[in-house]
Protein backbone atom coordinates (compact mmCIF):
# COMPACT_ATOMS: atom_id res chain seq x y z
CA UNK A 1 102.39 61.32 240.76
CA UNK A 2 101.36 59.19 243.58
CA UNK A 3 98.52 61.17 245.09
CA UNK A 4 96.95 60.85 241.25
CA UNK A 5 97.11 57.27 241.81
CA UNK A 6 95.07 57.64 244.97
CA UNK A 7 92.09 58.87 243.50
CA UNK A 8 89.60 55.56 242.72
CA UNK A 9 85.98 57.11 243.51
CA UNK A 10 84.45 57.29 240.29
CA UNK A 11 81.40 59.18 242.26
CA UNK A 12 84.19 61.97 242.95
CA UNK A 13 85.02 61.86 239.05
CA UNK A 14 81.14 62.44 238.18
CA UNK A 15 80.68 65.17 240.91
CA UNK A 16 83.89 67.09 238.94
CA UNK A 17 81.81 66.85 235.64
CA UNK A 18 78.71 67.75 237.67
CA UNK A 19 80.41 71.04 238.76
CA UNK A 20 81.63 71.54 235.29
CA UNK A 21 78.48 71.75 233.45
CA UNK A 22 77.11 73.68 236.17
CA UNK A 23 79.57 77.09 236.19
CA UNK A 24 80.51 75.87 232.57
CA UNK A 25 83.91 74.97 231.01
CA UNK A 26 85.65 78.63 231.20
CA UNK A 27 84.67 79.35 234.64
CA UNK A 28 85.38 75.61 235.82
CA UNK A 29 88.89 76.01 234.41
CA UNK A 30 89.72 79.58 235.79
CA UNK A 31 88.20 78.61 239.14
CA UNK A 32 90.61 75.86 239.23
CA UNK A 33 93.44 76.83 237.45
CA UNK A 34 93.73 74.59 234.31
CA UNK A 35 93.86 75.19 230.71
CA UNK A 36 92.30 73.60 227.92
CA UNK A 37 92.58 69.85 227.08
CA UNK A 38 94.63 70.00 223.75
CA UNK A 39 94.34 65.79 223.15
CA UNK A 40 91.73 63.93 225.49
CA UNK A 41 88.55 65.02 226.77
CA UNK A 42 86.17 62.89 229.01
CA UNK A 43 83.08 62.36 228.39
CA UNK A 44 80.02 63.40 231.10
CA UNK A 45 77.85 60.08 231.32
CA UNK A 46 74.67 62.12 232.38
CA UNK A 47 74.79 64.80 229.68
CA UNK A 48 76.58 63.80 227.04
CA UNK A 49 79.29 66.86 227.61
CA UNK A 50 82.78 66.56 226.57
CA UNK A 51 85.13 67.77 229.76
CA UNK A 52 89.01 68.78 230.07
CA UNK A 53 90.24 65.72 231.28
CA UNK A 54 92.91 66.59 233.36
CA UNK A 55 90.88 69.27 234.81
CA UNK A 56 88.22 66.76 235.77
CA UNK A 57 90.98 64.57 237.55
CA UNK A 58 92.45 67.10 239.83
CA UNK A 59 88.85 68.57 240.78
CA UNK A 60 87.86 64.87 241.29
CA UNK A 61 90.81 64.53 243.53
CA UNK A 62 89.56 67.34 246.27
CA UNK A 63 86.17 65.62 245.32
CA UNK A 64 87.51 62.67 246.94
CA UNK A 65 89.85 63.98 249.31
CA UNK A 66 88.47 67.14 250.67
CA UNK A 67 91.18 67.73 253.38
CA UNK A 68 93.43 67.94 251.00
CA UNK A 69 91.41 70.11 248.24
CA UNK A 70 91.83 69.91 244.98
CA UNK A 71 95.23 68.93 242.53
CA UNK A 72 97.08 71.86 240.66
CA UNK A 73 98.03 71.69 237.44
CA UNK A 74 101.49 71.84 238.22
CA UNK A 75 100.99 68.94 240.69
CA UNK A 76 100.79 66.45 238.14
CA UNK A 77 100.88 65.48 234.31
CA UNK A 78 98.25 64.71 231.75
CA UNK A 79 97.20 62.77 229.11
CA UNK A 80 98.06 59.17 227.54
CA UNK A 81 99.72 57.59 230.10
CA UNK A 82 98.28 59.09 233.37
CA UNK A 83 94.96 60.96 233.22
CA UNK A 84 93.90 58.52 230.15
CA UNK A 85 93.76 54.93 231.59
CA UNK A 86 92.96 56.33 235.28
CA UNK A 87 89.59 57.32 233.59
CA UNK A 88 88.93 54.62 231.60
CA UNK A 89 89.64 52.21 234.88
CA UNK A 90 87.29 54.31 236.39
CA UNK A 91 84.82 53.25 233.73
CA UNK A 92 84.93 56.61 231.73
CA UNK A 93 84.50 57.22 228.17
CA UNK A 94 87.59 59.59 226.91
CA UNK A 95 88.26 60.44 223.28
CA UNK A 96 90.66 62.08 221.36
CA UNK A 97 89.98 66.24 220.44
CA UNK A 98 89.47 66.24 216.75
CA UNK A 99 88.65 62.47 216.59
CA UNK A 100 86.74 61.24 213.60
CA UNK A 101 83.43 60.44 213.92
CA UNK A 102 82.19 56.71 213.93
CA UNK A 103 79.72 55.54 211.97
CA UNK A 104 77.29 54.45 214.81
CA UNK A 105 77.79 58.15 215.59
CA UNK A 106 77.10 59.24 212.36
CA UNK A 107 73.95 57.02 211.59
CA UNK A 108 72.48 57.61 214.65
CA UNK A 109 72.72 61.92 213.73
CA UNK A 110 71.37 60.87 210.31
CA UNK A 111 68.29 59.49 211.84
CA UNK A 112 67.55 62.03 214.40
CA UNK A 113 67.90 64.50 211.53
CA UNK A 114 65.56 63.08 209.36
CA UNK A 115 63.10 62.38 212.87
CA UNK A 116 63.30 66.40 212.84
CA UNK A 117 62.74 67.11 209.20
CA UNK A 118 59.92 64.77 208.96
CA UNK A 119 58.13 66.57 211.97
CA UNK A 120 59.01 69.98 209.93
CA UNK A 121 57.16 68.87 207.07
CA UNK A 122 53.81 67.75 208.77
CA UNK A 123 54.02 71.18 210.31
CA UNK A 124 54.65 69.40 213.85
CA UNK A 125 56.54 71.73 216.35
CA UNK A 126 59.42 70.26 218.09
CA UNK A 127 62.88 71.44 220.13
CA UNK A 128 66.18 71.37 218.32
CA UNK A 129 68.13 71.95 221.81
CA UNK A 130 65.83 69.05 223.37
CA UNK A 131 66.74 66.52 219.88
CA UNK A 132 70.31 67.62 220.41
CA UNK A 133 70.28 66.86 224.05
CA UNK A 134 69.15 63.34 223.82
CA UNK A 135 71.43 62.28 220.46
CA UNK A 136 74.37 63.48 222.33
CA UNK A 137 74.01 60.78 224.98
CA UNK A 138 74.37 58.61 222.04
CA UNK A 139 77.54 59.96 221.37
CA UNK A 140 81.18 59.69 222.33
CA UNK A 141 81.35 62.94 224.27
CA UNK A 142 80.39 65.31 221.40
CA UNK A 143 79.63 69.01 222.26
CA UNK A 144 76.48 71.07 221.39
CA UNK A 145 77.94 72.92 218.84
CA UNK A 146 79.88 69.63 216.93
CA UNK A 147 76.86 68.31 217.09
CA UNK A 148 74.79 71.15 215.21
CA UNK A 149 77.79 71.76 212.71
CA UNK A 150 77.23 67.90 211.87
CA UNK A 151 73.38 68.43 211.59
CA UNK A 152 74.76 71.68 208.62
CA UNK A 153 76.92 69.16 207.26
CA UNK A 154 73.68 66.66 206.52
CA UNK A 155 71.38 69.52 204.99
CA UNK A 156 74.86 70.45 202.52
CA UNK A 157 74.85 67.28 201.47
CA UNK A 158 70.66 66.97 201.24
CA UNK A 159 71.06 70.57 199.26
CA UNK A 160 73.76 68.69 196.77
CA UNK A 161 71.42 66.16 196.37
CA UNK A 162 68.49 68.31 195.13
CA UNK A 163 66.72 67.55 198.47
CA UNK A 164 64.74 69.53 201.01
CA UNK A 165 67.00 70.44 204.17
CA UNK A 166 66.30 71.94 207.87
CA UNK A 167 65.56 75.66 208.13
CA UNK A 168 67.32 76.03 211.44
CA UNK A 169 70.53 74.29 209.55
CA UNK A 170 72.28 76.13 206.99
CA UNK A 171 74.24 74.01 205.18
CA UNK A 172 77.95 73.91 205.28
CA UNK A 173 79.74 71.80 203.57
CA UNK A 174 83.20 69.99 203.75
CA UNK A 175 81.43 66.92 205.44
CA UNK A 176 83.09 63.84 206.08
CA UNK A 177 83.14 61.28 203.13
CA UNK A 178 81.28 58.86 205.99
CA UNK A 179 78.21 61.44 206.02
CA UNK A 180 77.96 61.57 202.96
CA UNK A 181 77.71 58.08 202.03
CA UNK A 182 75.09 57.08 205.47
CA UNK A 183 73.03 60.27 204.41
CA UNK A 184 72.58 59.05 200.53
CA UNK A 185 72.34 55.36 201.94
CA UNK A 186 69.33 56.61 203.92
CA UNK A 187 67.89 58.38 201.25
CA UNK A 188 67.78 55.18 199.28
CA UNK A 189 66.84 52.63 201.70
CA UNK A 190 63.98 55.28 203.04
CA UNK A 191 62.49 56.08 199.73
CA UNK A 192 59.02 56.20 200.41
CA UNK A 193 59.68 58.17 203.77
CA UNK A 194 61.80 60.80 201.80
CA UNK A 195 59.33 60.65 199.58
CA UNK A 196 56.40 61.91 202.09
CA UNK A 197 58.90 64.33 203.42
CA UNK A 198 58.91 66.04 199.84
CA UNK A 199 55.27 66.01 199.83
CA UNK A 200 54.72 67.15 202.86
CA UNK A 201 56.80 69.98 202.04
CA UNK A 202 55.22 70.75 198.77
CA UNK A 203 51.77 70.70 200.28
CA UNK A 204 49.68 73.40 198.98
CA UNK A 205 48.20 75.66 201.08
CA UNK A 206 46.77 79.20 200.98
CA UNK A 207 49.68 81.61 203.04
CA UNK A 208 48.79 81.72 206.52
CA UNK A 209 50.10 85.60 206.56
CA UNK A 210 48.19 88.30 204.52
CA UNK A 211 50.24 91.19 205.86
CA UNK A 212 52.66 92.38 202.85
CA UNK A 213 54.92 94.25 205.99
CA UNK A 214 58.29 93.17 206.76
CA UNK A 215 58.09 90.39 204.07
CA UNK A 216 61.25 91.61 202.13
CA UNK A 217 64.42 90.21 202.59
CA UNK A 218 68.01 90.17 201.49
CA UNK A 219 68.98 87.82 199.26
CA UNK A 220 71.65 85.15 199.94
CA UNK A 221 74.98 86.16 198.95
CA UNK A 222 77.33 83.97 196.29
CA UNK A 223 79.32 81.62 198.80
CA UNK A 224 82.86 81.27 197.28
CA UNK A 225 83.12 78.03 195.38
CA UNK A 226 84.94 75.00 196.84
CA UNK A 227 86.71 72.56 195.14
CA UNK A 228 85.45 69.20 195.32
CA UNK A 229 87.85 66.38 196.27
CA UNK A 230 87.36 63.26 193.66
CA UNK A 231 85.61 60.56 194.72
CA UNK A 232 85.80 57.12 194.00
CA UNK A 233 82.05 56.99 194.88
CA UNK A 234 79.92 57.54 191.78
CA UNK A 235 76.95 60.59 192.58
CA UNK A 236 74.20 59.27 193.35
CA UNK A 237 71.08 59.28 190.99
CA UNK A 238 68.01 59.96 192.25
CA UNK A 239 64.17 59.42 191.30
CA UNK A 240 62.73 62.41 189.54
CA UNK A 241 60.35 62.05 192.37
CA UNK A 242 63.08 63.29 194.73
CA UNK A 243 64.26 66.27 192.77
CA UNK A 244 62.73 68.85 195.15
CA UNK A 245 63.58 72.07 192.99
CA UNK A 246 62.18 70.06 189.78
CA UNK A 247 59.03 69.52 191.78
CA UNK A 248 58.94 72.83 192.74
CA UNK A 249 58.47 73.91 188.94
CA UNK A 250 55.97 71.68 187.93
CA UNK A 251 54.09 72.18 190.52
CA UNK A 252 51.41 74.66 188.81
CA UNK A 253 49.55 75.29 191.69
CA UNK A 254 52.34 76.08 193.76
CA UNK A 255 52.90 78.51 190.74
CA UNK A 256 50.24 80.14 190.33
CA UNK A 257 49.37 80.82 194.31
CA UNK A 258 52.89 82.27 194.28
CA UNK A 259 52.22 84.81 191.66
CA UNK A 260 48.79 85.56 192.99
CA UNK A 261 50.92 86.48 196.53
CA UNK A 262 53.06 88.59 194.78
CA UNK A 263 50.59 90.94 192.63
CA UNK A 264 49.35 91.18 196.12
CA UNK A 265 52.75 92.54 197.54
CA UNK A 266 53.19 94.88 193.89
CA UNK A 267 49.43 96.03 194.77
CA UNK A 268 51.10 97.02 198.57
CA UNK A 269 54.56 98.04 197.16
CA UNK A 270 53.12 99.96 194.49
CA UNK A 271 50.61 101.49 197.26
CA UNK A 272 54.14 102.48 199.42
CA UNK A 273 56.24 104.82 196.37
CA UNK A 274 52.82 107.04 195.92
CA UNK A 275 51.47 104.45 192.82
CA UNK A 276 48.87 103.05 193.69
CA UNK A 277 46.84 104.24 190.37
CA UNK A 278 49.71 101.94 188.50
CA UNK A 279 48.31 98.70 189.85
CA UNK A 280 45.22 98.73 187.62
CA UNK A 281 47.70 98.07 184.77
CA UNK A 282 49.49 95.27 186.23
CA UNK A 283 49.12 92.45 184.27
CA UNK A 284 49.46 88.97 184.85
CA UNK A 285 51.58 87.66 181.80
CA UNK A 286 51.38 83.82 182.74
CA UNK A 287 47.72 84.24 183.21
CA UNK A 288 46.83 85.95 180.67
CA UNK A 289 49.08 84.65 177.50
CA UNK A 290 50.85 81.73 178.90
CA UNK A 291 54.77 80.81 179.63
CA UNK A 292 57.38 81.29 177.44
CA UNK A 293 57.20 85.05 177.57
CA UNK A 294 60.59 84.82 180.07
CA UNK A 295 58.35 86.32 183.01
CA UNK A 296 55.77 86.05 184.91
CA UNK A 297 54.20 89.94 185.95
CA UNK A 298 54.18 92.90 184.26
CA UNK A 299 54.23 95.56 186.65
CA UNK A 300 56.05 99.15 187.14
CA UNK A 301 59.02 100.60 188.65
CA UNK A 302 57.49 104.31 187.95
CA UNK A 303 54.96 105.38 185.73
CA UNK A 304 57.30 105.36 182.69
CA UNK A 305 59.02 102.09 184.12
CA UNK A 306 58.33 98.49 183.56
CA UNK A 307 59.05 95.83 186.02
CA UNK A 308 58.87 92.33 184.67
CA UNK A 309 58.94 90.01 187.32
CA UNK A 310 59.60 86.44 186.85
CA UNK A 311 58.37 84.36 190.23
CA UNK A 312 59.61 81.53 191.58
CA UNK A 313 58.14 80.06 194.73
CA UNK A 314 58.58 76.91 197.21
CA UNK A 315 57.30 76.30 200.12
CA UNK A 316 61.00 75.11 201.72
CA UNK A 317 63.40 78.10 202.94
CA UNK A 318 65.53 80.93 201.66
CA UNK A 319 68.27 78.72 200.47
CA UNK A 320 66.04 75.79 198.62
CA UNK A 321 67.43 75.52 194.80
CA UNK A 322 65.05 76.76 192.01
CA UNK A 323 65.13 75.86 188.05
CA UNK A 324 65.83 78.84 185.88
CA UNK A 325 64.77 77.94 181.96
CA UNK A 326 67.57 78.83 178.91
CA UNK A 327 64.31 81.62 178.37
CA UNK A 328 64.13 83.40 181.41
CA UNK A 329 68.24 83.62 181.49
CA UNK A 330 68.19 85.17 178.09
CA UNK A 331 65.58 87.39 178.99
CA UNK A 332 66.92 88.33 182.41
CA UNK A 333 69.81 89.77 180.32
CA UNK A 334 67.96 91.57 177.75
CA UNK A 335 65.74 93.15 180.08
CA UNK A 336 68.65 94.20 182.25
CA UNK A 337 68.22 96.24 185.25
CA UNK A 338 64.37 96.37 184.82
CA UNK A 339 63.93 92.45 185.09
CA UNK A 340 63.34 91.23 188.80
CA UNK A 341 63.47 87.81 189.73
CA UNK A 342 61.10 87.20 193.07
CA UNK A 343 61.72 84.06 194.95
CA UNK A 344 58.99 83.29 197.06
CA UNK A 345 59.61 80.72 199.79
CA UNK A 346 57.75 79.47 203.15
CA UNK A 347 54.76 80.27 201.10
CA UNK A 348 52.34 77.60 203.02
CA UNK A 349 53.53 79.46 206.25
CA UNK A 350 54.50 82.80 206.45
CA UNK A 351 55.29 83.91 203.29
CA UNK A 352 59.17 86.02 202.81
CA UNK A 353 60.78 87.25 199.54
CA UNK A 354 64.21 88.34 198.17
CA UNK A 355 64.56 90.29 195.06
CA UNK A 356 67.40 89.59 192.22
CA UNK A 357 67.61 92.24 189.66
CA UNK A 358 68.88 92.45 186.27
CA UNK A 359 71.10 89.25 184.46
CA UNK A 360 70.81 86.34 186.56
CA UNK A 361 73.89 84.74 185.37
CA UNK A 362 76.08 86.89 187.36
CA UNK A 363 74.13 86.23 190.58
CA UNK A 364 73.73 82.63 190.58
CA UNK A 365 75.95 79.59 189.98
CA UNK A 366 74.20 77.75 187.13
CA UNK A 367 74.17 74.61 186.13
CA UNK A 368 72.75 72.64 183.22
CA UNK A 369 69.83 69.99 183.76
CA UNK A 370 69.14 68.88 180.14
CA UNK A 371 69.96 68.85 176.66
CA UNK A 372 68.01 69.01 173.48
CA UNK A 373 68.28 66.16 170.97
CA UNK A 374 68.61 65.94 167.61
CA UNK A 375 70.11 64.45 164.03
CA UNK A 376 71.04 68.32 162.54
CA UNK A 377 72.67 71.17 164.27
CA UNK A 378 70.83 74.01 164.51
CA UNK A 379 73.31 77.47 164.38
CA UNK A 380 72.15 81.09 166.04
């Protein structure tokens, strides 16, 4: 224990972490002989990196003392009471593995989140490695990867909310209560800025791709439900003006150029299984008689074969909710395997599409938006 005491140079300390991010944290601790920090890691000043604390030390120490190289891990004991304060007297920032976020922490990834989406929806290019980079100097010692599973967490929450999220950041959820309340705090006190994001979003524009190749997708899969812990905080209630899948719906132009993209992918489909005689009786049901028929297309799966395809676009990703009426669920079981629901999405970009098929209600978690009113009960 007394050589650990010896070490003071906090120049040695930083040339440790220096080494460390430059072979990286499994090479650094097999060149040297240490194993994982399981309670404190220290935090690089320059880049933000979290590193093995007592790792760091007994590098630091050959740092310092080259002559006589290096401590062992053997040579001397981690954590609270030795490795902990000798950092911190060194001016070092060490944390706890596991340790909760703050909420400085937390409001400042909030706000570099929402810097990011609102450059996705003016269709401005920027670097998520570069935005994670810089917030993590903001942080206590958070890595790369805590920092993108945070950046999920905020577009779960966003996604709960009915609101537009990151591509790049599939939400996952079981967020910290924290998050959740900063992100629907900045929601609120950001209004009009949320607002433009949604707008920007939900700008209509002709698709930038005409090719109909390579456009199909799979479809997401059911994640398994989770059961929500109660809350003493009341869900939050939101403008109609934020309700991005509602939007999405009434926006008839939106609508319409989404249907018009798919009878062009039916015309190239239809083209691909030796059809192509079948797409002069395609017929465009919305167009040509209106909604409430419970879809949007009549086209063919074979030339005895109807395909009735009910479309649902956005110009948001994969994942972005959609509003399915009581109509098009009834219908989507009647019709069975011959209905075909096509969800359009990037469609202001380049365009992709998954396919469901057959009763919706067994591929989708549903839930109910509104209720019709009345003084007499009406019976089936």
């Amino acid at each position: 224990m007394p050589q650990l005491s010896l070490l003071k140079s906090p120049a040695a300390v930083q040339a440790a972490m220096d080494e460390f991010s430059h072979l990286g944290r499994v090479a650094f601790l097999k060149r040297y002989g240490f194993g994982k920090s399981k309670d404190y890691m220290v935090r690089n000043p320059r880049t933000g990196e979290p590193c093995d604390s007592k790792a760091i030390v007994g590098v630091a120490f050959g740092k310092q003392f080259p002559n006589q190289g290096a401590l062992a891990a053997e040579d001397f004991s981690g954590g609270e009471m030795t490795v902990v304060p000798l950092l911190q007297t060194l001016g070092f920032v060490v944390m706890r593995v596991g340790e909760d976020w703050t909420e400085a922490e937390v409001q400042s990834t909030v706000t570099d989140y929402f810097e990011m989406l609102r450059l996705e929806a003016a269709g401005v290019a920027y670097n998520k490695s570069g935005h994670n980079e810089t917030l993590r100097k903001q942080l206590r010692g958070r890595s790369k990867a805590s920092v993108e599973l945070k950046h999920q967490n905020i577009s779960a929450v966003l996604n709960g909310m009915g609101l537009p999220f990151i591509q790049g950041y599939k939400p996952r959820g079981n967020s910290q209560l924290l998050l959740r309340k900063v992100v629907q705090d900045y929601v609120f006190r950001h209004s009009a800025e949320v607002s433009k994001i949604v707008d920007g979003l939900e700008e209509v524009k002709s698709p930038a791709q005409k090719s109909y190749s390579a456009v199909l997708v799979e479809s997401p899969v059911m994640e398994e439900r989770q059961r929500l812990v109660a809350s003493t905080r009341s869900r939050p209630r939101l403008p109609r003006k934020f309700d991005y899948a509602a939007r999405d719906e009434a926006n008839r132009k939106l609508g319409r150029l989404g249907e018009d993209w798919v009878i062009g992918y039916e015309q190239h489909r239809l083209t691909l299984i030796g059809h192509p005689e079948l797409f002069q009786s395609l017929e465009w049901i919305s167009d040509t008689q209106g909604d409430g028929a419970g879809y949007d297309i009549l086209s063919f799966e074979s030339d005895v074969l109807h395909r009735y395809i009910e479309v649902k676009t956005t110009n948001g990703g994969i994942a972005s909710p959609f509003i399915v009426s009581h109509n098009e669920l009834e219908f989507s079981a009647e019709a069975g395997e011959q209905f075909y629901l096509y969800r359009v999405f990037q469609l202001s970009g380049e365009p992709k599409l998954f396919i469901l098929r057959g009763d919706l209600s067994s591929q989708l978690y549903l839930k109910p938006l509104d209720y019709r009113a009345s003084f007499r009960e009406h019976f089936k």
